[in-house]
N, C-alpha and C. Protein backbone atom coordinates (compact mmCIF):
# COMPACT_ATOMS: atom_id res chain seq x y z
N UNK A 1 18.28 -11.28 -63.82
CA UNK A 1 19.21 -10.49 -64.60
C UNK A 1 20.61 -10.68 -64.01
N UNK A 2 21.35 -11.05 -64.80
CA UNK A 2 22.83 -10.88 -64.27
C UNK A 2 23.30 -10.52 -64.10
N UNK A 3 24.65 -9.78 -63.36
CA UNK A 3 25.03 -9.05 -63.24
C UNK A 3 26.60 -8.47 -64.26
N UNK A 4 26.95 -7.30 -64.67
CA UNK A 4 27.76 -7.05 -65.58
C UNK A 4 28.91 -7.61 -65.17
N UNK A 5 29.83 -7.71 -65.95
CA UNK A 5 31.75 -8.17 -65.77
C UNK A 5 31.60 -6.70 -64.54
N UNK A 6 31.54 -5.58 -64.49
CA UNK A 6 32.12 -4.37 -63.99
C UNK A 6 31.40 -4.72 -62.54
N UNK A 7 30.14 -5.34 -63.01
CA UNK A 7 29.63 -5.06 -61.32
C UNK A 7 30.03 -6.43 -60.31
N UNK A 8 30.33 -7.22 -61.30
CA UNK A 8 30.95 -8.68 -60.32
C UNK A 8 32.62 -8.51 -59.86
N UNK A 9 33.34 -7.50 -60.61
CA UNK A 9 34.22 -6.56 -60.43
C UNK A 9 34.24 -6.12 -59.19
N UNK A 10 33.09 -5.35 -59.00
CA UNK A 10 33.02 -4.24 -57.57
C UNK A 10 32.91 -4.88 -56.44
N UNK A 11 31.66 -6.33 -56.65
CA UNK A 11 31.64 -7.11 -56.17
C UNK A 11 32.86 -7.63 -55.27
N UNK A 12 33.40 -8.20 -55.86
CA UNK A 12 35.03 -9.24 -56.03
C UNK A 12 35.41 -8.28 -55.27
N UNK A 13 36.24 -7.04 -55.45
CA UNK A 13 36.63 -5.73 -54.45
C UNK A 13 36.25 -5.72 -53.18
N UNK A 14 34.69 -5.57 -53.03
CA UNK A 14 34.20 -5.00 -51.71
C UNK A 14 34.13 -6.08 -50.90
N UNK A 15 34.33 -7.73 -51.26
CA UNK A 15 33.98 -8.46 -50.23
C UNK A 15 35.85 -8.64 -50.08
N UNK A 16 36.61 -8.29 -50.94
CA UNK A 16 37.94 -8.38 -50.74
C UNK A 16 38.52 -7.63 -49.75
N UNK A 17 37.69 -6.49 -49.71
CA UNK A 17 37.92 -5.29 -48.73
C UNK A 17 37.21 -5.75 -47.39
N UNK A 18 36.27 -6.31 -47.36
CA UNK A 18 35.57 -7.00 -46.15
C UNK A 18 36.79 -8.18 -45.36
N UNK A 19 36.47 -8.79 -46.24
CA UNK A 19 38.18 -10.02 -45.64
C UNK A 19 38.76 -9.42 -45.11
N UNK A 20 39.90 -8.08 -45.91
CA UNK A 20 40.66 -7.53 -44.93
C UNK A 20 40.94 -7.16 -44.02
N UNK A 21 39.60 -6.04 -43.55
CA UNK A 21 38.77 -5.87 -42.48
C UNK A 21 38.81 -6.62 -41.43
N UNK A 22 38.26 -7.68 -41.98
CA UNK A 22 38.14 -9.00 -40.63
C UNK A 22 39.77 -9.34 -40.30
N UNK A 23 40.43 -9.79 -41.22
CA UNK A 23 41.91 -10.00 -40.51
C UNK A 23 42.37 -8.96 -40.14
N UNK A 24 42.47 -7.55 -40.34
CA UNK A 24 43.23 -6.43 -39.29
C UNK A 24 42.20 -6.60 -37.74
N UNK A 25 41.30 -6.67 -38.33
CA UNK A 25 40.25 -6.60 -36.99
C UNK A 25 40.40 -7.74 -35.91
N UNK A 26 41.16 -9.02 -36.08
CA UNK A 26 41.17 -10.23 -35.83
C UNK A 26 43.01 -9.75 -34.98
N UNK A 27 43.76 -9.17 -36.04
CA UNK A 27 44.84 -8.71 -35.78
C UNK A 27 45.29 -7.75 -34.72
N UNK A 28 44.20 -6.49 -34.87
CA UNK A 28 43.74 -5.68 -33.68
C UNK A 28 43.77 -6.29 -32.37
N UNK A 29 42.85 -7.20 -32.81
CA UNK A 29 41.85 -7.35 -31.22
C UNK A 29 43.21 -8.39 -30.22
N UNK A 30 43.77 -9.23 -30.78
CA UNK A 30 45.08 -10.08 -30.64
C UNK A 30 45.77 -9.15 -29.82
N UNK A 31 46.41 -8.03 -31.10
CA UNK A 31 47.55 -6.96 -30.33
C UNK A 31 47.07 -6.14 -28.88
N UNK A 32 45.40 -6.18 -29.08
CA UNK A 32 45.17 -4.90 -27.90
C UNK A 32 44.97 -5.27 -27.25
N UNK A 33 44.46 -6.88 -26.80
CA UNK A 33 44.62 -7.99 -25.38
C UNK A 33 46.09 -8.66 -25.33
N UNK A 34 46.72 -8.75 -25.83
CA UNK A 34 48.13 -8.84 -25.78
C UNK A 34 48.77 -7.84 -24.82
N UNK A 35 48.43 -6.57 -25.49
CA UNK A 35 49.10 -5.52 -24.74
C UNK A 35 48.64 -5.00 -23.68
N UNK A 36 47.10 -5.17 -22.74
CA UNK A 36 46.19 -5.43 -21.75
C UNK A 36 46.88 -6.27 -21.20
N UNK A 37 46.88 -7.42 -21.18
CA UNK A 37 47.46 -8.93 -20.53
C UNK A 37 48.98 -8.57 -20.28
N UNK A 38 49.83 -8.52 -20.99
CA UNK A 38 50.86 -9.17 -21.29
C UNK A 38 52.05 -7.93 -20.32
N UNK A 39 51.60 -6.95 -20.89
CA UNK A 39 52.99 -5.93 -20.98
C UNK A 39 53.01 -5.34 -19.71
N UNK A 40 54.10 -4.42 -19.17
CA UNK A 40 53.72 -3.65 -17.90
C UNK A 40 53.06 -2.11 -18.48
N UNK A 41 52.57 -2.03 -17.49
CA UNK A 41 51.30 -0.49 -17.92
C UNK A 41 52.33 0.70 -18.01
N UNK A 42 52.32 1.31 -18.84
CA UNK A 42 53.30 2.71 -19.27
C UNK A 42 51.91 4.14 -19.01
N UNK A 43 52.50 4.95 -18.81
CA UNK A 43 52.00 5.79 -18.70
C UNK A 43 51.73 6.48 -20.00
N UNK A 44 50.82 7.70 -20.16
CA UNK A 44 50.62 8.60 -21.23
C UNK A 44 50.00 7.44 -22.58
N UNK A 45 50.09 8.51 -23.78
CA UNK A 45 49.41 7.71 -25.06
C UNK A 45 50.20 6.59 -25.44
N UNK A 46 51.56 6.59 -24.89
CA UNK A 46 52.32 5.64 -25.55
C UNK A 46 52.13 4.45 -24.73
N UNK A 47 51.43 4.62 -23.74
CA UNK A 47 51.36 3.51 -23.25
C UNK A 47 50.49 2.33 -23.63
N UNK A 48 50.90 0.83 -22.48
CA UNK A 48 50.39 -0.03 -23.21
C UNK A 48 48.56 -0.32 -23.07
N UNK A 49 48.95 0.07 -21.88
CA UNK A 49 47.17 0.16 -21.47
C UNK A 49 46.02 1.21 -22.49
N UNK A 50 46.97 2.06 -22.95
CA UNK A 50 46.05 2.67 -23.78
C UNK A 50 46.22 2.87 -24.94
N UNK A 51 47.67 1.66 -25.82
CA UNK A 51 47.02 1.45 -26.94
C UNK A 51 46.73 0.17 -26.86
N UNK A 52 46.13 -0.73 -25.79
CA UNK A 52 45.89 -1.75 -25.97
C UNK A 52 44.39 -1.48 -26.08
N UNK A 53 43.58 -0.38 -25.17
CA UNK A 53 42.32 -0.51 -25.27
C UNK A 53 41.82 0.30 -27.17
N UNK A 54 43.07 1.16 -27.39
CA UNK A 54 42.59 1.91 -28.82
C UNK A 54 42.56 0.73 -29.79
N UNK A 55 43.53 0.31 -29.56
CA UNK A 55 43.60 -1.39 -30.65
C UNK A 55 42.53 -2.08 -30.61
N UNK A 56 41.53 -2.27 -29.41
CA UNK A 56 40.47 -3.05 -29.12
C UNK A 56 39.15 -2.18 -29.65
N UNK A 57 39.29 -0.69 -29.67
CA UNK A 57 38.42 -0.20 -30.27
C UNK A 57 38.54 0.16 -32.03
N UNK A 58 39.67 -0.10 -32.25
CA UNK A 58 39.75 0.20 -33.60
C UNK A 58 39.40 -1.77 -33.89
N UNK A 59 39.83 -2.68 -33.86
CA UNK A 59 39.62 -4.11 -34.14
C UNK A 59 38.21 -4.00 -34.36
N UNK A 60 37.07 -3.07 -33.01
CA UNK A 60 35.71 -3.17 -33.01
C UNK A 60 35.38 -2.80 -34.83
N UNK A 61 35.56 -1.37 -34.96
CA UNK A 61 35.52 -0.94 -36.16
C UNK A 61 36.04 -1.85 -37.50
N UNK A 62 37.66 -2.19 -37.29
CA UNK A 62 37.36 -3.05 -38.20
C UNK A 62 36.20 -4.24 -38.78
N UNK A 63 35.98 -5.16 -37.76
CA UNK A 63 34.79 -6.00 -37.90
C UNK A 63 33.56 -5.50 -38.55
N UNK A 64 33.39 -4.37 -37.62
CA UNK A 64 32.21 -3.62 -38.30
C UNK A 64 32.14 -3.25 -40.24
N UNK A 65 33.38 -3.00 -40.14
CA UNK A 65 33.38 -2.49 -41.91
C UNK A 65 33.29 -3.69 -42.30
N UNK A 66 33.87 -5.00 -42.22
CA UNK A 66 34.01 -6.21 -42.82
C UNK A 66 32.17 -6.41 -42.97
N UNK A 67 31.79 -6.80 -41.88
CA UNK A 67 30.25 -6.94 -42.06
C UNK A 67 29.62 -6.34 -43.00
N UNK A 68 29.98 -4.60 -42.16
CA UNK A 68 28.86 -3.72 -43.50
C UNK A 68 29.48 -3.92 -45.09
N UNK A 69 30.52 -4.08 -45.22
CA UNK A 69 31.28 -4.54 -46.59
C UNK A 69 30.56 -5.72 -47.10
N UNK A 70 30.53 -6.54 -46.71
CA UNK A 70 30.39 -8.01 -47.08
C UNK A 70 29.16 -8.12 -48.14
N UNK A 71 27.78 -7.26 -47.42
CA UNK A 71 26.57 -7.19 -48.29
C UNK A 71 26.50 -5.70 -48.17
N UNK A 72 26.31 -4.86 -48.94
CA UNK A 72 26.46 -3.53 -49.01
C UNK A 72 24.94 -3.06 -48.15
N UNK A 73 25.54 -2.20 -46.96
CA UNK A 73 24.83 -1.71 -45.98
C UNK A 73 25.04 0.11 -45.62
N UNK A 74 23.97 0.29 -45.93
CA UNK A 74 24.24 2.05 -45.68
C UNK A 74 25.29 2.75 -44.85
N UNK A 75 26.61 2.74 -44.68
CA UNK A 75 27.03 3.56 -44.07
C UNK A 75 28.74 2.62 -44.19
N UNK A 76 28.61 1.48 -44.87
CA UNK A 76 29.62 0.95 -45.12
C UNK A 76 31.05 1.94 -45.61
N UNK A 77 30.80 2.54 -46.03
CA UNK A 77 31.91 3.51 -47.35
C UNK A 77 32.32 4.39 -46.36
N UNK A 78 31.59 5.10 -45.15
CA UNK A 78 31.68 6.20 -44.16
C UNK A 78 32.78 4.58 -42.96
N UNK A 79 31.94 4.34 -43.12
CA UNK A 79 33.05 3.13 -41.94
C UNK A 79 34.16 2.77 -42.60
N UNK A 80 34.28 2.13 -43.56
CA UNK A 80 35.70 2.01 -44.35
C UNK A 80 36.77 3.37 -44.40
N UNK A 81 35.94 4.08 -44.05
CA UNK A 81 36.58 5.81 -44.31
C UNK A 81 37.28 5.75 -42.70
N UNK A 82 36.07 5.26 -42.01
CA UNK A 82 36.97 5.61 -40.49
C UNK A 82 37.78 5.00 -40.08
N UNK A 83 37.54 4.08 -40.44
CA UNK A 83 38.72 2.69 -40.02
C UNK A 83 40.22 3.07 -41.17
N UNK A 84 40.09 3.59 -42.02
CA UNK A 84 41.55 4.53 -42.56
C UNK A 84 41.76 5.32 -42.04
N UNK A 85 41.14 6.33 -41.43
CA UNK A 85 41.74 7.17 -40.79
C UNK A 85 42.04 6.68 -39.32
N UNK A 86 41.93 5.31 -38.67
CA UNK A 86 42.17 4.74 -37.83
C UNK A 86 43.57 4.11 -37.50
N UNK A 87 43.49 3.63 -39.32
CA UNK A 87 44.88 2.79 -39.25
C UNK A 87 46.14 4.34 -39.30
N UNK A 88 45.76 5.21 -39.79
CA UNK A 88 46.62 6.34 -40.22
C UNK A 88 46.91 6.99 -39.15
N UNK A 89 45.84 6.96 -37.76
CA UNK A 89 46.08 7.55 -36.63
C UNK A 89 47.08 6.50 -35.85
N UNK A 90 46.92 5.36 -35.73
CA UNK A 90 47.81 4.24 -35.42
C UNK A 90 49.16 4.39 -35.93
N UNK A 91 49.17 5.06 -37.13
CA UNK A 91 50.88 4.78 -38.10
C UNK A 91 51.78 6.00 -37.09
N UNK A 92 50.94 6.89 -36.93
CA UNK A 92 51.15 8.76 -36.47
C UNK A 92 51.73 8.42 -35.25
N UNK A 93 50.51 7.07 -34.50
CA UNK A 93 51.36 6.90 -32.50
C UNK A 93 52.47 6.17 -33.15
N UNK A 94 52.82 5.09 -33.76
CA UNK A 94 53.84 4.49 -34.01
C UNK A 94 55.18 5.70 -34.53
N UNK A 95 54.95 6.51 -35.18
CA UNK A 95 55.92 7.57 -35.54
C UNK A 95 56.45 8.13 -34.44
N UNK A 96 54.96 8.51 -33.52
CA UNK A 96 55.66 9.23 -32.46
C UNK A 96 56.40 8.58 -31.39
N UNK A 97 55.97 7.01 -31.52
CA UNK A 97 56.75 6.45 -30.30
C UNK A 97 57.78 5.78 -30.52
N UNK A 98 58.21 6.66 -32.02
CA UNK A 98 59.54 5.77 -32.26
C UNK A 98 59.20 4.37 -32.74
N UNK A 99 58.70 3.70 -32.88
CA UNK A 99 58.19 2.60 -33.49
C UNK A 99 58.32 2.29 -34.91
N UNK A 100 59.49 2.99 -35.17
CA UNK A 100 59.44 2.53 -37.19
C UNK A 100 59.25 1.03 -37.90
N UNK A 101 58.96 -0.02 -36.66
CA UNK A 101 58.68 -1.18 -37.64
C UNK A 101 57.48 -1.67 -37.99
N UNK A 102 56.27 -1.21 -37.11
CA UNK A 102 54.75 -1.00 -36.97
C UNK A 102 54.47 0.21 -37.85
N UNK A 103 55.09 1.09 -38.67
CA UNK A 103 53.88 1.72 -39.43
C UNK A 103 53.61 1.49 -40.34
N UNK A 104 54.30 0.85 -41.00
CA UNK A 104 53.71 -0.19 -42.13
C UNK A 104 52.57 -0.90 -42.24
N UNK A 105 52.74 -1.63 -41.42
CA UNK A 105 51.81 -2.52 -41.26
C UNK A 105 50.62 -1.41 -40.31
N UNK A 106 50.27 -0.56 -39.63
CA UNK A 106 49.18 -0.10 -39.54
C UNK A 106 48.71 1.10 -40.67
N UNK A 107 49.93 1.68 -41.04
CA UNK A 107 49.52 2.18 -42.15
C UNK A 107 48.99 1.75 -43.30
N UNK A 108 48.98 0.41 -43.85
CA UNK A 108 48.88 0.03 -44.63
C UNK A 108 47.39 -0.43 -45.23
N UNK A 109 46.22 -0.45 -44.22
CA UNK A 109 45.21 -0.69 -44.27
C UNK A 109 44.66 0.25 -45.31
N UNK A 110 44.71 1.84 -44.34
CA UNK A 110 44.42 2.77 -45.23
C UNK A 110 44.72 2.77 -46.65
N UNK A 111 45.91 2.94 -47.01
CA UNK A 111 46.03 2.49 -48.73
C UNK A 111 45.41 1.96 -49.21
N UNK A 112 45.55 0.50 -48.76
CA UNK A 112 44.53 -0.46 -49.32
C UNK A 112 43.02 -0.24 -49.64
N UNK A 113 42.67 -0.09 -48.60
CA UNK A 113 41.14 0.59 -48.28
C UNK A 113 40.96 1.77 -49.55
N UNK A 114 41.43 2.59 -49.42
CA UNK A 114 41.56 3.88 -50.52
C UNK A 114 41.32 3.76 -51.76
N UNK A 115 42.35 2.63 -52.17
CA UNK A 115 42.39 2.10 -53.22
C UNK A 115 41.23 1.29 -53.87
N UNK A 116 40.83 0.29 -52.99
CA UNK A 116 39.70 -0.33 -52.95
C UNK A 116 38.69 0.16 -53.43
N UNK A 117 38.18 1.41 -52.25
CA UNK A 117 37.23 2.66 -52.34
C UNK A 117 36.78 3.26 -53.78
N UNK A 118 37.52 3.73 -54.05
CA UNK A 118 38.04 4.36 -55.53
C UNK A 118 37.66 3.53 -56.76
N UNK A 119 37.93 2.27 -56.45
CA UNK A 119 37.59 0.97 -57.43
C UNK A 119 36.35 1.34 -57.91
N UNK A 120 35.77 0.92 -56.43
CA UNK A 120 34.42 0.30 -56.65
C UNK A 120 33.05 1.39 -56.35
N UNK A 121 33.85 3.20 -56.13
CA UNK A 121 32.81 3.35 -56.26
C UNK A 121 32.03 3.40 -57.53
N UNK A 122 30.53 4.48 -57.25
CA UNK A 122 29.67 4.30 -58.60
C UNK A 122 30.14 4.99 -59.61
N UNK A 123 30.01 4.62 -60.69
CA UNK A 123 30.76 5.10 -62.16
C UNK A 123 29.13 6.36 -62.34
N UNK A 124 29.76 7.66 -62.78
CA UNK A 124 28.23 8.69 -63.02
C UNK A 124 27.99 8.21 -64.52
């Protein structure tokens, strides 16, 4: 049986949303050994040591949604959920640390994701 225009639709979406996943996650993991390696260690949340290791744990998550995205796996939609509220907690340190050229770009997942979400869930 084939599948409908709507469901090759949702399809098309959720592995689109998977891709993404993998490149923030790919993007993550870059910035949060970058900032491990590279930078001198700052103290408190703003520092680099500890958003280099949050970056390395949010990158984890990303990957993870890409996977569970890719072939639809129970808990995918709850992980896509966390990993927005990941990128949104990321936009919040960038606000607070003065950082107005990074919240874009970490904010931006979430939207996307949201949007995505919304697509493809199930029609009642």
């Amino acid at each position: 049986m084939t599948p409908t225009h709507d469901e090759r639709n949702r399809i098309i979406l959720r592995r689109t949303l998977a891709a993404i996943s993998h490149l923030y996650g790919a993007f993550s993991a870059f910035f949060g050994a970058s900032l491990l390696a590279a930078l001198p260690r700052g103290a408190g949340i703003h520092g680099s040591r500890t958003l280099g290791w949050v970056s390395l744990l949010h990158a984890a998550l990303f990957f993870a949604v890409g996977t569970a995205l890719w072939k639809p796996r129970k808990g995918a939609t709850l992980a896509a959920l966390a990993a927005a509220l990941g990128s949104i907690t990321l936009a919040v340190f960038d606000l607070a640390g003065n950082r107005l050229g990074s919240i874009a770009t970490d904010g931006m997942y979430a939207v996307v994701a949201l949007v995505i979400l919304l697509l493809i869930r199930p029609r009642a």
